[in-house]
Protein backbone atom coordinates (compact mmCIF):
# COMPACT_ATOMS: atom_id res chain seq x y z
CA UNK A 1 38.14 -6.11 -9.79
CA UNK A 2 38.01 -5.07 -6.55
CA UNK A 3 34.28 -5.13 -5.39
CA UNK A 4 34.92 -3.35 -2.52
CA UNK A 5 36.37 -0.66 -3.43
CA UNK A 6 33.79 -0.37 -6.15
CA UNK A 7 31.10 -0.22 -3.21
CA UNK A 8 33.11 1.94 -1.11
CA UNK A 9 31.10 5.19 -1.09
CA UNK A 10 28.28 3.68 -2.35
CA UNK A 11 24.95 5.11 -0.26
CA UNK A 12 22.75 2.52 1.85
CA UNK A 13 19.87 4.73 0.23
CA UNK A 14 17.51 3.83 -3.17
CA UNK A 15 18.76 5.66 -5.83
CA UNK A 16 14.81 6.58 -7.05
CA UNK A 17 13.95 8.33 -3.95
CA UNK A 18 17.53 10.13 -3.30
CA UNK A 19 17.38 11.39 -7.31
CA UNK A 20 14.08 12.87 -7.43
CA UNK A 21 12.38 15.71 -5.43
CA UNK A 22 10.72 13.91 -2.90
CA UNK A 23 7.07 15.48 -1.69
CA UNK A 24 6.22 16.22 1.80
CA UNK A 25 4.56 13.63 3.61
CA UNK A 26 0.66 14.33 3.95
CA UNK A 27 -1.13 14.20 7.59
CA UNK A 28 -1.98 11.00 9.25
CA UNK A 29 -5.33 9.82 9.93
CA UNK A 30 -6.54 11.42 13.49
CA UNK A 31 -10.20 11.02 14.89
CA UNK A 32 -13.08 9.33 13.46
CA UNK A 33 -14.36 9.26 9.57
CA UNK A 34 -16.19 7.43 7.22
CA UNK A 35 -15.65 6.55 3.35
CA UNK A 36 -17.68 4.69 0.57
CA UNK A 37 -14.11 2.77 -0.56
CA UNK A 38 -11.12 2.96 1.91
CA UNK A 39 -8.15 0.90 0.29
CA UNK A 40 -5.36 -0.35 2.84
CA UNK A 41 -1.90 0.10 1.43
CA UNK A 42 -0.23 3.18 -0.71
CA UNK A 43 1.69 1.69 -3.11
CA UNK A 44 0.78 1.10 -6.50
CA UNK A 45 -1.45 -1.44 -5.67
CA UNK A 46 -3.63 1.00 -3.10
CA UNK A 47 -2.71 3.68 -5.88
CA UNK A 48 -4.16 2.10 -8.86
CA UNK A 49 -7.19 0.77 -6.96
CA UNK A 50 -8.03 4.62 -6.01
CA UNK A 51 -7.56 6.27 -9.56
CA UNK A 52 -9.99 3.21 -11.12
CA UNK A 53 -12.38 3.57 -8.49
CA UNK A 54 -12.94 7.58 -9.37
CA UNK A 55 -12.43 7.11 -13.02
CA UNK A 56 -15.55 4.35 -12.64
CA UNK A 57 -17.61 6.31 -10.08
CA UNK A 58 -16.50 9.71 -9.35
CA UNK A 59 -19.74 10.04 -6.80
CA UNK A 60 -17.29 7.72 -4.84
CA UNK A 61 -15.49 8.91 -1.25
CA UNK A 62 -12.58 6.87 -1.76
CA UNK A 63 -9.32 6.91 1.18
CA UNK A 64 -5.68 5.60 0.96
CA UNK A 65 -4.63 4.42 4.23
CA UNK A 66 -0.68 4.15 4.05
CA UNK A 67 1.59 2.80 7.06
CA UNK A 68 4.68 4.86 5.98
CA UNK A 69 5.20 6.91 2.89
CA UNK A 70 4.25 7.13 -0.26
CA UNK A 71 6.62 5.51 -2.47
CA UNK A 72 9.01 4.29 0.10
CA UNK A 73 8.10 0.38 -0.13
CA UNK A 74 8.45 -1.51 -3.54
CA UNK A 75 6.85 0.88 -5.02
CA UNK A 76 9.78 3.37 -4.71
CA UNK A 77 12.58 0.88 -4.63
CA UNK A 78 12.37 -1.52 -7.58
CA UNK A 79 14.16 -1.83 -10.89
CA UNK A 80 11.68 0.53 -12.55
CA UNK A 81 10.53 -2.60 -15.33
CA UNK A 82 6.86 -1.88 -16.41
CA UNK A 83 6.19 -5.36 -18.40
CA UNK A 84 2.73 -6.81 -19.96
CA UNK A 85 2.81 -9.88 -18.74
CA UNK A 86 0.39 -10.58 -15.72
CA UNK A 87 1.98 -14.73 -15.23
CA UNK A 88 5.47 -13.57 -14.57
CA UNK A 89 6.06 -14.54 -17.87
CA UNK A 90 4.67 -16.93 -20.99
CA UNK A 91 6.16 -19.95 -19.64
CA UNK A 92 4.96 -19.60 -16.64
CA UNK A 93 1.56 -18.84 -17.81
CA UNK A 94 1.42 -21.41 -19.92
CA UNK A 95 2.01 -24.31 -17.54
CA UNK A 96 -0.36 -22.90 -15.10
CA UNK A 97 -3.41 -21.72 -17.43
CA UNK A 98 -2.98 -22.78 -21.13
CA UNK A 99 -6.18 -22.17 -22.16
CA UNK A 100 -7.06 -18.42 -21.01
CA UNK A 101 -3.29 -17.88 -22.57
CA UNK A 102 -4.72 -15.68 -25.28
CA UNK A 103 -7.13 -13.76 -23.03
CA UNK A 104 -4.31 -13.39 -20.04
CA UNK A 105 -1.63 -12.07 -22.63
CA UNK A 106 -4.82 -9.72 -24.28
CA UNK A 107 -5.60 -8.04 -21.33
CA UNK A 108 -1.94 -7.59 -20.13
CA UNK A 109 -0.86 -5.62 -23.48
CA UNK A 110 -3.79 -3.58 -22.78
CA UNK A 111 -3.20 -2.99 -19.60
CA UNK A 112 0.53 -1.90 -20.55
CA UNK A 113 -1.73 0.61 -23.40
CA UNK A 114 -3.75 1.75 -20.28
CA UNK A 115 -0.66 2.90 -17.91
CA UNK A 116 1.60 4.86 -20.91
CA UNK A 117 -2.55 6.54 -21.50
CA UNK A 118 -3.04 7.46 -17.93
CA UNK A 119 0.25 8.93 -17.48
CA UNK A 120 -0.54 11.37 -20.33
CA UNK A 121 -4.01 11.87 -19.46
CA UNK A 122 -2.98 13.15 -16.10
CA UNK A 123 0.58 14.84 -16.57
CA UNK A 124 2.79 12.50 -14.64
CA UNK A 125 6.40 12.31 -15.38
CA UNK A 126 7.86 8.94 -14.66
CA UNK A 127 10.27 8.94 -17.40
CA UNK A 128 8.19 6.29 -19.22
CA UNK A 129 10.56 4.99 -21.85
CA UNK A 130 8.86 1.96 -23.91
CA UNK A 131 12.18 0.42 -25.49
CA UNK A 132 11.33 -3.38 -24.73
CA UNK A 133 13.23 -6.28 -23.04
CA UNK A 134 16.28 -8.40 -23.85
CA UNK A 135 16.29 -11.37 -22.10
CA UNK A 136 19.61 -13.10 -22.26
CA UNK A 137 21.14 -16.75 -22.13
CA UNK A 138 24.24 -16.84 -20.03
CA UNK A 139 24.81 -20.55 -19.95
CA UNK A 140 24.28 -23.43 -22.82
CA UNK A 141 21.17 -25.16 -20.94
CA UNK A 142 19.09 -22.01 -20.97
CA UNK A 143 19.22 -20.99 -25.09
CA UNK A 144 16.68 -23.78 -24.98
CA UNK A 145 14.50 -22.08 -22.59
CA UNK A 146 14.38 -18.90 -24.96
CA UNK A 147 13.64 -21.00 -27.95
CA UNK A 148 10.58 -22.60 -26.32
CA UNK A 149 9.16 -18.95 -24.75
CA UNK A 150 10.14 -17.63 -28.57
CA UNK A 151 7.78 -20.41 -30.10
CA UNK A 152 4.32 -19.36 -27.81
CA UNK A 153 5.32 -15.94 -28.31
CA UNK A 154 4.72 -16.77 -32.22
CA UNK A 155 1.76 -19.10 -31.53
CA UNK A 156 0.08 -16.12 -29.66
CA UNK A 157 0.80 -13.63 -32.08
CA UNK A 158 3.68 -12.03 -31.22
CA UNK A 159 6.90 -11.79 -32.93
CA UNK A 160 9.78 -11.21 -30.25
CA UNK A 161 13.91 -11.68 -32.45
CA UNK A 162 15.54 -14.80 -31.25
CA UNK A 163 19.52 -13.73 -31.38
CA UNK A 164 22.71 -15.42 -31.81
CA UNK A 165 25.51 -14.66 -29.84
CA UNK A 166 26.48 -12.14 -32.52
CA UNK A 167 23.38 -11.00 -32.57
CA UNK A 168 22.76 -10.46 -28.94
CA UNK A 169 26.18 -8.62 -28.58
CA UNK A 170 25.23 -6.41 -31.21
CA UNK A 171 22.32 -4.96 -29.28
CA UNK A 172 24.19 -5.06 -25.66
CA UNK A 173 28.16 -6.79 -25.45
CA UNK A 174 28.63 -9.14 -23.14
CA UNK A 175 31.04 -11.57 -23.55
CA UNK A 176 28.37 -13.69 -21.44
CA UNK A 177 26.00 -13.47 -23.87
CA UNK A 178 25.13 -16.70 -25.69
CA UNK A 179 21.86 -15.97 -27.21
CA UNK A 180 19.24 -13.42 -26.84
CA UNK A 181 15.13 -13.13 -27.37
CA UNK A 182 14.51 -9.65 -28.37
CA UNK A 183 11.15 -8.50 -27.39
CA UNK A 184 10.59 -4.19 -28.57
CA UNK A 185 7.13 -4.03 -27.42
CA UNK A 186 6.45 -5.70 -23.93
CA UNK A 187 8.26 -3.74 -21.67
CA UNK A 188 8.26 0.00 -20.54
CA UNK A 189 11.18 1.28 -17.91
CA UNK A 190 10.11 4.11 -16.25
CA UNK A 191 11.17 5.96 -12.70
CA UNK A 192 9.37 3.91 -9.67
CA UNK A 193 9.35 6.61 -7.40
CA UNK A 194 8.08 9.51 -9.54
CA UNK A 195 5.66 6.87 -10.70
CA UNK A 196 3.99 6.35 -7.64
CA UNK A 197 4.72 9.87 -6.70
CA UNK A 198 2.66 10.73 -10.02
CA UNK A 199 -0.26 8.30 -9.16
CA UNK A 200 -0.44 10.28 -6.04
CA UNK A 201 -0.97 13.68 -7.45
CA UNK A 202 -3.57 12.00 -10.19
CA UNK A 203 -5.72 10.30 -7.00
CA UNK A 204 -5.68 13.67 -5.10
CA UNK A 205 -6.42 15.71 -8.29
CA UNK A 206 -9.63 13.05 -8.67
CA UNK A 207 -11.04 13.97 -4.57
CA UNK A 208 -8.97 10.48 -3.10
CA UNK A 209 -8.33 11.77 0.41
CA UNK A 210 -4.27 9.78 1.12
CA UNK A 211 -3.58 9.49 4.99
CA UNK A 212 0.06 8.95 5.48
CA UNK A 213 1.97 7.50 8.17
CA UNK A 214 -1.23 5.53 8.97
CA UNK A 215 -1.22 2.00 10.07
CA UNK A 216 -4.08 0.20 10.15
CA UNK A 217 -3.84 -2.51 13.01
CA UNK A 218 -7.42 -3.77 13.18
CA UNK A 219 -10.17 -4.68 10.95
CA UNK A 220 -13.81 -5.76 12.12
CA UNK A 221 -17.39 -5.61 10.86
CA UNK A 222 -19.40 -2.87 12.47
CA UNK A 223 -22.99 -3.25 11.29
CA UNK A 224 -23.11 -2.95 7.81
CA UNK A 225 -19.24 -1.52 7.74
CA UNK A 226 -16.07 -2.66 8.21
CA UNK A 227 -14.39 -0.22 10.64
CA UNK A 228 -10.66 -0.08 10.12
CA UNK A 229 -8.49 1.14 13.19
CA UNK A 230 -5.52 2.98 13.30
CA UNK A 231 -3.19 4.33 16.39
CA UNK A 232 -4.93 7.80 16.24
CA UNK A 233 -7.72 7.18 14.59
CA UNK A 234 -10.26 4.66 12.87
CA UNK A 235 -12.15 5.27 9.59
CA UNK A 236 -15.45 3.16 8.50
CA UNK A 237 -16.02 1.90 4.83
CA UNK A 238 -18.82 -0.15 3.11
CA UNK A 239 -16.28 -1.78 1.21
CA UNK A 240 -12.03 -2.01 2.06
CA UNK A 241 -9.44 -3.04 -0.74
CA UNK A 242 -6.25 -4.59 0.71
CA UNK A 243 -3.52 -3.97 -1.42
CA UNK A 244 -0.73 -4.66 1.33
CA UNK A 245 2.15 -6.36 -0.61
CA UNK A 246 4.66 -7.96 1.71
CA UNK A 247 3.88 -6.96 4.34
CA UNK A 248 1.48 -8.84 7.47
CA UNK A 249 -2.19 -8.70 5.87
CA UNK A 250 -5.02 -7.83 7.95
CA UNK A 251 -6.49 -10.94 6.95
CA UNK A 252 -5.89 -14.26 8.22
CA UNK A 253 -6.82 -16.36 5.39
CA UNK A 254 -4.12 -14.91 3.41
CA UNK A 255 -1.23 -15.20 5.56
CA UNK A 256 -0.37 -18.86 4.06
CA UNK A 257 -0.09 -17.61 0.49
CA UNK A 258 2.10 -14.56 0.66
CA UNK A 259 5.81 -14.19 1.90
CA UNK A 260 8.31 -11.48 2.44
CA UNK A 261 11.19 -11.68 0.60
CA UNK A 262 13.89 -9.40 0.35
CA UNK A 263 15.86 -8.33 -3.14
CA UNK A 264 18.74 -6.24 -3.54
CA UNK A 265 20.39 -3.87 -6.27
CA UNK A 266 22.84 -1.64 -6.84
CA UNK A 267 23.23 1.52 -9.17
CA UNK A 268 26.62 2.81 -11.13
CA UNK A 269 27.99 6.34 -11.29
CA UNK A 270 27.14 7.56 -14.81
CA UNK A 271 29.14 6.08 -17.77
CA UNK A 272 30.93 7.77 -19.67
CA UNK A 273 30.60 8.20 -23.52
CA UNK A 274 33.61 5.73 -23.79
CA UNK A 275 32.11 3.31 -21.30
CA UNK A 276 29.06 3.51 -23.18
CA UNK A 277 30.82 3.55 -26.37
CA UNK A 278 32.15 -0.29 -24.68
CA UNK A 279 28.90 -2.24 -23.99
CA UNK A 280 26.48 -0.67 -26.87
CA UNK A 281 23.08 -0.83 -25.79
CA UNK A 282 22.36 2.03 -28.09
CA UNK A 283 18.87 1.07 -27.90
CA UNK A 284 18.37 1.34 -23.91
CA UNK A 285 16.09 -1.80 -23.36
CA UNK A 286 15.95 -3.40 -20.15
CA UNK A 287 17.57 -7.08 -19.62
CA UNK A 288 17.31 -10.01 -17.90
CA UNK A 289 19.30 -13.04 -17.87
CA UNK A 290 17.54 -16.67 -17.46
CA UNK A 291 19.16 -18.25 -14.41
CA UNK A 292 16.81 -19.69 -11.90
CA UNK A 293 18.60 -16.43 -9.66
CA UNK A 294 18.74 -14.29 -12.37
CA UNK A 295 19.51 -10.98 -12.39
CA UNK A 296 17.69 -7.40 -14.47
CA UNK A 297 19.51 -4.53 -15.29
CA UNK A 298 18.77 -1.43 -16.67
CA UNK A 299 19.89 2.32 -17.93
CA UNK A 300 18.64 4.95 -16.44
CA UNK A 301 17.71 8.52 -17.82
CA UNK A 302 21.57 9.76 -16.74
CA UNK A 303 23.18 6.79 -18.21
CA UNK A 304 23.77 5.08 -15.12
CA UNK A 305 23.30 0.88 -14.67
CA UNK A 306 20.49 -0.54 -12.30
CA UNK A 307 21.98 -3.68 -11.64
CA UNK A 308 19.42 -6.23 -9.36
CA UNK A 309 18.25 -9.96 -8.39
CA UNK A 310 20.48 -12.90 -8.22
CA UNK A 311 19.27 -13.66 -4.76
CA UNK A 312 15.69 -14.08 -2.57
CA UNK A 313 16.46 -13.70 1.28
CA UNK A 314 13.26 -14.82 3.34
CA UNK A 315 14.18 -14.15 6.95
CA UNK A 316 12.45 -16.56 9.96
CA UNK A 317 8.78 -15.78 10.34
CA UNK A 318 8.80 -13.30 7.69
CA UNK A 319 10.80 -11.15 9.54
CA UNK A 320 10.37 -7.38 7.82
CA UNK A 321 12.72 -4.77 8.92
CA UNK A 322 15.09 -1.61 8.02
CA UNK A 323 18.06 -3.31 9.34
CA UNK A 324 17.54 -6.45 6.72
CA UNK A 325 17.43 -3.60 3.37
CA UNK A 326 21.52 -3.91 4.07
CA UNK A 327 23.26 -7.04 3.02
CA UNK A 328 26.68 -6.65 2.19
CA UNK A 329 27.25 -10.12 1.02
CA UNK A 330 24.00 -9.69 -1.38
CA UNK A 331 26.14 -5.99 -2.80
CA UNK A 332 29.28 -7.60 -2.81
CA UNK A 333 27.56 -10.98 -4.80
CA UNK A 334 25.77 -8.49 -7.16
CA UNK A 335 28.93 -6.66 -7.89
CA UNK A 336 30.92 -9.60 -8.67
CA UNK A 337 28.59 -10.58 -11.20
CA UNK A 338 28.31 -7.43 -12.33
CA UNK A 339 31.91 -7.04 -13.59
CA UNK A 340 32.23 -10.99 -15.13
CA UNK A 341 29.08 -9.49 -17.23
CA UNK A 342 30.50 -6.53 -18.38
CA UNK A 343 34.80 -6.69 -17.61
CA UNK A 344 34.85 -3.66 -20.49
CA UNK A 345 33.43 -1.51 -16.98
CA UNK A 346 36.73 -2.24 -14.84
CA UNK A 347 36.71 0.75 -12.54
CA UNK A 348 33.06 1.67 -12.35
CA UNK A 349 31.95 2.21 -9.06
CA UNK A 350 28.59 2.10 -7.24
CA UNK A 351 26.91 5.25 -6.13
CA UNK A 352 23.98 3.56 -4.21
CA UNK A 353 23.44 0.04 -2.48
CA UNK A 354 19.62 -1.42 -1.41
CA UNK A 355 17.64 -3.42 -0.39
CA UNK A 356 13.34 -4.21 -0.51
CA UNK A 357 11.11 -6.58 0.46
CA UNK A 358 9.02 -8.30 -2.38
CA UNK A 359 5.60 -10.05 -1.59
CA UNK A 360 5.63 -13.56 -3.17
CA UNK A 361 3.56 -16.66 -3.43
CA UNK A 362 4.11 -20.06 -5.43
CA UNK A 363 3.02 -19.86 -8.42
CA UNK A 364 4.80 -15.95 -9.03
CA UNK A 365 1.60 -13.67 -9.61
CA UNK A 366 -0.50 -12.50 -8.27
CA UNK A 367 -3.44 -14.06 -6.41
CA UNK A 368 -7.27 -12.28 -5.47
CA UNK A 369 -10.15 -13.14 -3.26
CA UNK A 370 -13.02 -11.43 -1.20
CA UNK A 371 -14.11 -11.82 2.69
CA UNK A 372 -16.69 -10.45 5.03
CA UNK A 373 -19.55 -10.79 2.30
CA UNK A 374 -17.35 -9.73 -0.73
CA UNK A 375 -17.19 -6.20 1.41
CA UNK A 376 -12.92 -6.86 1.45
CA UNK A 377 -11.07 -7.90 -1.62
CA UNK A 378 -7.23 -8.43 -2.13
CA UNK A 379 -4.45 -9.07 -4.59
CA UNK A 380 -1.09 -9.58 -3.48
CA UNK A 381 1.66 -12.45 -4.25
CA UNK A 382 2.46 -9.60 -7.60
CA UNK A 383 6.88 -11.30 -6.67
CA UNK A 384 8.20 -8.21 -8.35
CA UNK A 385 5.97 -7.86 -11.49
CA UNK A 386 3.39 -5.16 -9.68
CA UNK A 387 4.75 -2.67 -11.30
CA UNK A 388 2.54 -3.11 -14.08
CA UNK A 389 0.18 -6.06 -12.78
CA UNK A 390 -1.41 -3.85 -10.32
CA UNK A 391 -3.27 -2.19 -12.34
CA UNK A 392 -5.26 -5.19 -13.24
CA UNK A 393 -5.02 -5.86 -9.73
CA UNK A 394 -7.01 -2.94 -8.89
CA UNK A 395 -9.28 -3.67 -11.66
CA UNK A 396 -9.80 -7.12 -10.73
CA UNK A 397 -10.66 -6.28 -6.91
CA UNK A 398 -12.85 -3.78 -7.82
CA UNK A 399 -14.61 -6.15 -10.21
CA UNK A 400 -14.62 -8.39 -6.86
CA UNK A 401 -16.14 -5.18 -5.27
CA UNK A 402 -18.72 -4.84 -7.68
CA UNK A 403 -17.69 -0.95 -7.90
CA UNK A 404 -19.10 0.47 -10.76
CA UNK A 405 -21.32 -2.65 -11.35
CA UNK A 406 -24.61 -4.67 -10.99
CA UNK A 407 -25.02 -6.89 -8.11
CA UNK A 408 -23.57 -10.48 -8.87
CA UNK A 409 -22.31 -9.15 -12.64
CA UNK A 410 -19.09 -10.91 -13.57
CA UNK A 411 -16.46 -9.60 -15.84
CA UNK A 412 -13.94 -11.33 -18.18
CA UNK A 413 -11.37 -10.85 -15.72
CA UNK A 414 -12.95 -12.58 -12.96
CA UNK A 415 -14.32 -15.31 -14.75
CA UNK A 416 -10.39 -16.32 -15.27
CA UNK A 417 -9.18 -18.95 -13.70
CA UNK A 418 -5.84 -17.13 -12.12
CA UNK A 419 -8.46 -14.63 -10.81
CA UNK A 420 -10.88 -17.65 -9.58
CA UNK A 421 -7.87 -19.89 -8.13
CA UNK A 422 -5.50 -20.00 -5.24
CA UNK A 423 -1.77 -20.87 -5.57
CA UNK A 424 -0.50 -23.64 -3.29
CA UNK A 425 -0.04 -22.12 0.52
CA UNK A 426 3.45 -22.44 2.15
CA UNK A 427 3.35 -24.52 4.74
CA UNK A 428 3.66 -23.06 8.34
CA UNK A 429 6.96 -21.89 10.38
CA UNK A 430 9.64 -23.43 11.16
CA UNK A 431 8.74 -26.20 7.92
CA UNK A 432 8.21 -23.04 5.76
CA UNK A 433 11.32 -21.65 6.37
CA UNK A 434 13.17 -25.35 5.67
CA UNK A 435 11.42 -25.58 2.67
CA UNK A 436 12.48 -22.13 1.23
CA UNK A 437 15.70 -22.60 2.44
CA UNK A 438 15.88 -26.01 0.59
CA UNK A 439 14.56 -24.45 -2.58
CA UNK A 440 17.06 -21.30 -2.68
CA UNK A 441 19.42 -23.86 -2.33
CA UNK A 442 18.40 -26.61 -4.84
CA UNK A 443 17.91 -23.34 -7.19
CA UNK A 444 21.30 -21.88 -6.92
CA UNK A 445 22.51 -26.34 -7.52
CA UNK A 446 20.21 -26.29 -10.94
CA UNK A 447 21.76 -23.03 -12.26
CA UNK A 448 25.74 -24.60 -11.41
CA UNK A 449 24.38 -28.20 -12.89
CA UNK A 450 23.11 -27.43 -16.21
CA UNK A 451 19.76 -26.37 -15.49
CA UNK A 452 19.14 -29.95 -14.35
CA UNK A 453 16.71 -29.56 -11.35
CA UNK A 454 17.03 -32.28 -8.76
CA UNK A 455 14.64 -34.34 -6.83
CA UNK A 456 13.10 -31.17 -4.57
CA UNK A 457 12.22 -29.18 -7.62
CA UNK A 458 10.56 -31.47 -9.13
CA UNK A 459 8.22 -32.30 -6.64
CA UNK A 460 7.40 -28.39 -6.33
CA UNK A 461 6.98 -28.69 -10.45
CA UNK A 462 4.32 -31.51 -9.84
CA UNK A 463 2.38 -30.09 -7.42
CA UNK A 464 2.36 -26.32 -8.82
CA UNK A 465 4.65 -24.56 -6.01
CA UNK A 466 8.01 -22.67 -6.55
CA UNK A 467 9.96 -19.55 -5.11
CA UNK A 468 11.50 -16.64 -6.22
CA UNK A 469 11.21 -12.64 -6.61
């Protein structure tokens, strides 16, 4: 197949935010104001963090400060995978926190309950579609790896399908395909943009007040406020919620835990009935394969293919930038792979090409703390599972916040140790762009050598550190 002729009129645009009627940008913030809760950041982290603090307190003043727009960050540009898990997964969880397993995997199902509830409680239409996650073995080494996530899936009460290769085809036909672990319940796809889109509407409905094209470039105490400045205004709050993703916090202290790193994915032209007909997938879950650069694919509600992953760029100094949402080697990787995974879809071509920048940190979820007298809290580090995980995010900082209750009351959520602990810091430039350099490298060597990582990844294993999106 011809990959470039497959991306030839494909648009340098996200297909979420050129599919859906996009809203009008609201006004920026201008002059001087003051707010009981102003939250930094209007994604679905800022998002989420608004809607909970209303639905706890609705005496509250609450603000959304956003830099751009609304839904034009991760929030508007991802795969659109809405998943329970708050660890980036059961394995991972289970190395890093064995014994709040139960409780973490608890409060991420109901969290998953929560977001499907809140969507029909306030009328948004994000084409929530709760058909589960496949997640695929590609090569020998990793049918293994499915096996063991299978088994703590069973010891913690769930009952995912470990497939066959017969099996696996059956559901979605790949001649890939090796063996698959079926899982109906722990994923939701829905539309990113219209999701945050949605939130937007709800937070406005509840009194939030959402400045747009707003970026907040200072942050200091001003008696007992912090005073947040902006380029045309500044806006005093007696407490702040960061919920900044990828992009440069405000604070200092969390600048070594949290890097920029930029993912890329592609969407089809509509299948046909025939080309539909080819690969199954009558049942329209999500997948994911289980490389160390894996990639997660999708239908959509037109029957076209999300196709994402593979590969983590993390530009010098955490460059962020328009320019670096267009890689043509990334489209042109993605493609191939797209076409050795399903050949039956010779001649499909790509309607839309992009790129986003994911916020990451070493241990792959997120990671939550408090400054200036527990006035400021913050959760970031979500490396591309905040589409869900924010809203116990938000939860969790306002928890931190105390919003909603007693002085000095703790809740189950911050009494866990992911909540409690920080992940291992990357070192400082230039060493941290080696060492990510090194890893993306001894990653890409484990996934052509068996799975067999070499002498770099397992030093990261033994001290708790990693990288990926």
């Amino acid at each position: 197949m011809d990959v470039s002729r497959a991306l030839a009129d494909a648009e340098p645009t996200p297909f979420w935010t050129a599919a859906a009627a996009r809203p009008d940008p609201g006004p920026p913030l201008t002059g001087r104001g003051a707010c009981d809760l102003a939250i930094v950041g209007g994604g679905y982290g800022g998002l989420w963090t608004a809607l909970r603090a209303k639905e706890r307190d609705p005496s509250l003043d609450v603000v959304v400060l956003e830099a751009g727009r609304i839904g034009s960050a991760a929030s508007g540009r991802n795969g659109g995978f809405c998943s329970a898990s708050l660890t980036h997964g059961l394995l991972n969880g289970v190395e890093r926190w064995p014994d709040d397993m139960h409780t973490l995997e608890r409060l991420g199902w109901e969290n998953l309950r929560a977001i499907a509830a809140t969507l029909a409680r306030y009328g948004v239409d994000a084409e929530w579609d709760a058909v589960g996650e496949l997640t695929v073995a590609t090569r020998e080494w990793q049918v293994p790896l499915l096996e063991e996530e299978a088994e703590h899936a069973f010891e913690l009460g769930w009952e995912p399908m470990l497939l066959g290769r017969d099996g696996v085809r059956a559901e979605v036909d790949s001649p890939t395909y090796l063996a698959g672990l079926w899982d109906p319940h722990a994923v939701a796809l829905l539309h990113p943009a219209k999701l945050a889109w949605g939130l937007a509407d709800a937070c406005r409905s509840l009194g939030v007040r959402i400045f747009e094209n707003t970026r907040v470039t200072g942050l200091r105490p001003d008696g007992g406020r912090l005073r947040l400045a902006g380029r045309h205004g500044a806006l005093g709050a007696h407490r702040v919620a960061l919920a900044t993703g990828a992009f440069p916090p405000l604070l200092r202290r969390m600048r070594g835990f949290v890097v920029p790193v930029y993912e890329y994915a592609l969407v089809t032209e509509p299948l046909t009935r025939a080309q539909r007909d080819a690969v199954g997938w009558r049942r329209r879950q999500g997948v994911g394969d289980s490389g160390n650069r894996y990639h997660y694919y999708r239908l959509t509600s037109d029957g076209r293919v999300v196709w994402g992953g593979y590969d983590a760029v993390y530009h010098f100094g955490g460059r962020i930038g328009a320019a670096l949402e267009h890689r043509p080697a990334a489209f042109a990787s993605l493609a191939r792979n797209f076409f050795a995974t399903f050949p039956q879809l010779d001649g499909v071509r790509f309607a839309h090409a992009w790129g986003g920048v994911v916020d990451t940190c070493t241990r792959f979820c997120a990671f939550f703390g408090t400054a200036h007298d527990a006035r400021l809290a913050y959760a970031a580090g979500y490396t591309g599972l905040g589409v869900g995980a924010t809203r116990f995010g938000a939860d969790v900082m306002l928890d931190l916040l105390h919003v909603g209750l007693g002085p000095g009351e703790e809740t189950e959520r911050t009494r866990l140790a992911m909540v409690r602990d920080k992940p291992v810091p990357f070192p400082p430039e230039p060493l941290r762009y080696g060492a990510i350099e090194l890893t993306r490298r001894a990653l890409a060597r484990a996934d052509r050598d068996g799975g067999r990582r070499g002498p770099w990844l397992r030093a990261l294993d033994r001290i708790g550190a990693g990288f990926g999106s």
